[in-house]
Protein backbone atom coordinates (compact mmCIF):
# COMPACT_ATOMS: atom_id res chain seq x y z
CA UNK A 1 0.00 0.00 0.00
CA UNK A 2 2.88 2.43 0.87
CA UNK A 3 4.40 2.72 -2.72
CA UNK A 4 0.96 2.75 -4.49
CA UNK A 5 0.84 5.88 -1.92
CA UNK A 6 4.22 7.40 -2.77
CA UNK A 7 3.57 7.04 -6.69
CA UNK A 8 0.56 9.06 -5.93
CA UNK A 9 2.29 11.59 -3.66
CA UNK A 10 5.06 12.23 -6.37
CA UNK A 11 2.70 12.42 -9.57
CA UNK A 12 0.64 14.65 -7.94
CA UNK A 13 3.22 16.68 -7.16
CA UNK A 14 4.56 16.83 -10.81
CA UNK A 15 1.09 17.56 -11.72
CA UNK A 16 1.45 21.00 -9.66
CA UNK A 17 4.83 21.56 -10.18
CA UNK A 18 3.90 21.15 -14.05
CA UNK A 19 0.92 23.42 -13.76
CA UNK A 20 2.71 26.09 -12.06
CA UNK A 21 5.41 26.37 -14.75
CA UNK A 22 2.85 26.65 -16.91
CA UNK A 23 1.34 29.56 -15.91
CA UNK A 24 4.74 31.29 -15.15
CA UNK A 25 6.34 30.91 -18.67
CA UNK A 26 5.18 33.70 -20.76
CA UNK A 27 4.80 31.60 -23.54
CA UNK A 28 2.24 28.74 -24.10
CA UNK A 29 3.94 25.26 -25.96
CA UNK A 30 2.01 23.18 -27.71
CA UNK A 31 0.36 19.79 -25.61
CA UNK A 32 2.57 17.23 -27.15
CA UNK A 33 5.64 19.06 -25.96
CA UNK A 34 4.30 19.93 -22.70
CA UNK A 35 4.10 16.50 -22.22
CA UNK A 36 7.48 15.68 -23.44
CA UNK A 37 9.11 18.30 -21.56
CA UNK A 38 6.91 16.62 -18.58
CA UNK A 39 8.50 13.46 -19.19
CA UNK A 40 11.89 14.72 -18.79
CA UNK A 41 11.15 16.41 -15.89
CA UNK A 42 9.73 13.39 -14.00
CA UNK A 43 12.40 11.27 -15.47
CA UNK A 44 14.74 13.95 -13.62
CA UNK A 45 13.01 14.17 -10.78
CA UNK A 46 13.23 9.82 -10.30
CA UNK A 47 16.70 10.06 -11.24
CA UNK A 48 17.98 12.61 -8.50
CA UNK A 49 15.51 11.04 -5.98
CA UNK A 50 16.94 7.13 -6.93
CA UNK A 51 13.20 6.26 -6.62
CA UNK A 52 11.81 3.50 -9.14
CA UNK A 53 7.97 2.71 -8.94
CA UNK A 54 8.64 -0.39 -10.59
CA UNK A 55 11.11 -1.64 -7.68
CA UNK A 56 9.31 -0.57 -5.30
CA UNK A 57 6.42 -2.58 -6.30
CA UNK A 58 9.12 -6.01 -6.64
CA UNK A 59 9.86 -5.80 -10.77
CA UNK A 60 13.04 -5.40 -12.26
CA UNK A 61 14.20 -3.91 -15.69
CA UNK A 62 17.15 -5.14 -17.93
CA UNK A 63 19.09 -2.05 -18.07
CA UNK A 64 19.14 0.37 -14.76
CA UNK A 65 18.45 3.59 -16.99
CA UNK A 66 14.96 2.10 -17.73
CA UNK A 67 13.92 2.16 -13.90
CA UNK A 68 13.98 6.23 -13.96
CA UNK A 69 12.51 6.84 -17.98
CA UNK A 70 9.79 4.05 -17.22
CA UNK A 71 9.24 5.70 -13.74
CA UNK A 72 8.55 9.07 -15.74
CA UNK A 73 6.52 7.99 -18.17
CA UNK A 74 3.99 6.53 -15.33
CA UNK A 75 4.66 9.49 -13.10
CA UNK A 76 3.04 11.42 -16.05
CA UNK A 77 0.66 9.37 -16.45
CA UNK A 78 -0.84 8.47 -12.81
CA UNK A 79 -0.71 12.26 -12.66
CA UNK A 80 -2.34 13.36 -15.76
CA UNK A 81 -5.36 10.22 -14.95
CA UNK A 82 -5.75 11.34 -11.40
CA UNK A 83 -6.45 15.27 -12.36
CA UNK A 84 -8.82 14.08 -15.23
CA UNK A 85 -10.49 11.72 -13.01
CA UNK A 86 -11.05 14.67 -10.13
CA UNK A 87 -12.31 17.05 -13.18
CA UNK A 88 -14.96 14.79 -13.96
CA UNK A 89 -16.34 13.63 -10.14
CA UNK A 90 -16.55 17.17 -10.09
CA UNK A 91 -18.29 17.93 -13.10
CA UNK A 92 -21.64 18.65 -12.53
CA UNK A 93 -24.29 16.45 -14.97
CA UNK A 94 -25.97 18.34 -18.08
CA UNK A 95 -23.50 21.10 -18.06
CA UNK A 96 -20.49 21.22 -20.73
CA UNK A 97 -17.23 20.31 -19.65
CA UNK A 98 -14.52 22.89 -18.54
CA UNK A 99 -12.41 22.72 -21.70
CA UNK A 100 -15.22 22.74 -24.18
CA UNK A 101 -15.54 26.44 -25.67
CA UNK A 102 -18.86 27.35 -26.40
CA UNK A 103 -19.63 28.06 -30.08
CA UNK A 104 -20.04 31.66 -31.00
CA UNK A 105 -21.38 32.54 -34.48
CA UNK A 106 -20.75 35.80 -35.79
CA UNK A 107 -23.34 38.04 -37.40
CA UNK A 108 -23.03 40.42 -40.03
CA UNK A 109 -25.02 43.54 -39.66
């Protein structure tokens, strides 16, 4: 139970890290490189920390650079499910989700 509870702990925490970048950078990347550069950054952050989800839970790679990449991509992952999954308990049913922009025609006069 305790490293099902640490993977949480640490991709929730890249999910706010993440989102605080976000809105601090001026500019706005595109989603498939926010997500790369995500990657990296979890793969970074399981590097300095030695931590691998995958040992933790008793599996083992061939190579020892796998344990933090691999560890990254499911940080990412747990993180990015986690926030979706909390966006839609708290959706409320009949209204349009968050991210959908309403449709605005324009009119000529």
């Amino acid at each position: 139970m305790y490293p099902f509870v640490v993977f949480l702990g640490l991709a929730l925490g890249l999910v706010v890290v993440l989102q605080v970048i976000d809105e601090v950078l001026p500019l706005k990347a595109p989603a498939a490189l926010t997500r790369t550069i995500a990657v990296v950054l979890a793969a970074g952050f399981a590097w300095a920390l030695d931590y691998s989800v995958f040992t933790a839970f008793g599996q083992d790679f061939r190579a020892e650079w796998m344990h933090p990449v691999v560890t990254g991509l499911a940080l990412v992952g747990g993180g990015e499910f986690v926030r979706s999954l909390v966006s839609a308990i708290g959706h409320r049913a009949g209204e349009p989700p968050v991210e959908v922009v309403p449709n605005r025609t324009i009119r000529a006069a």
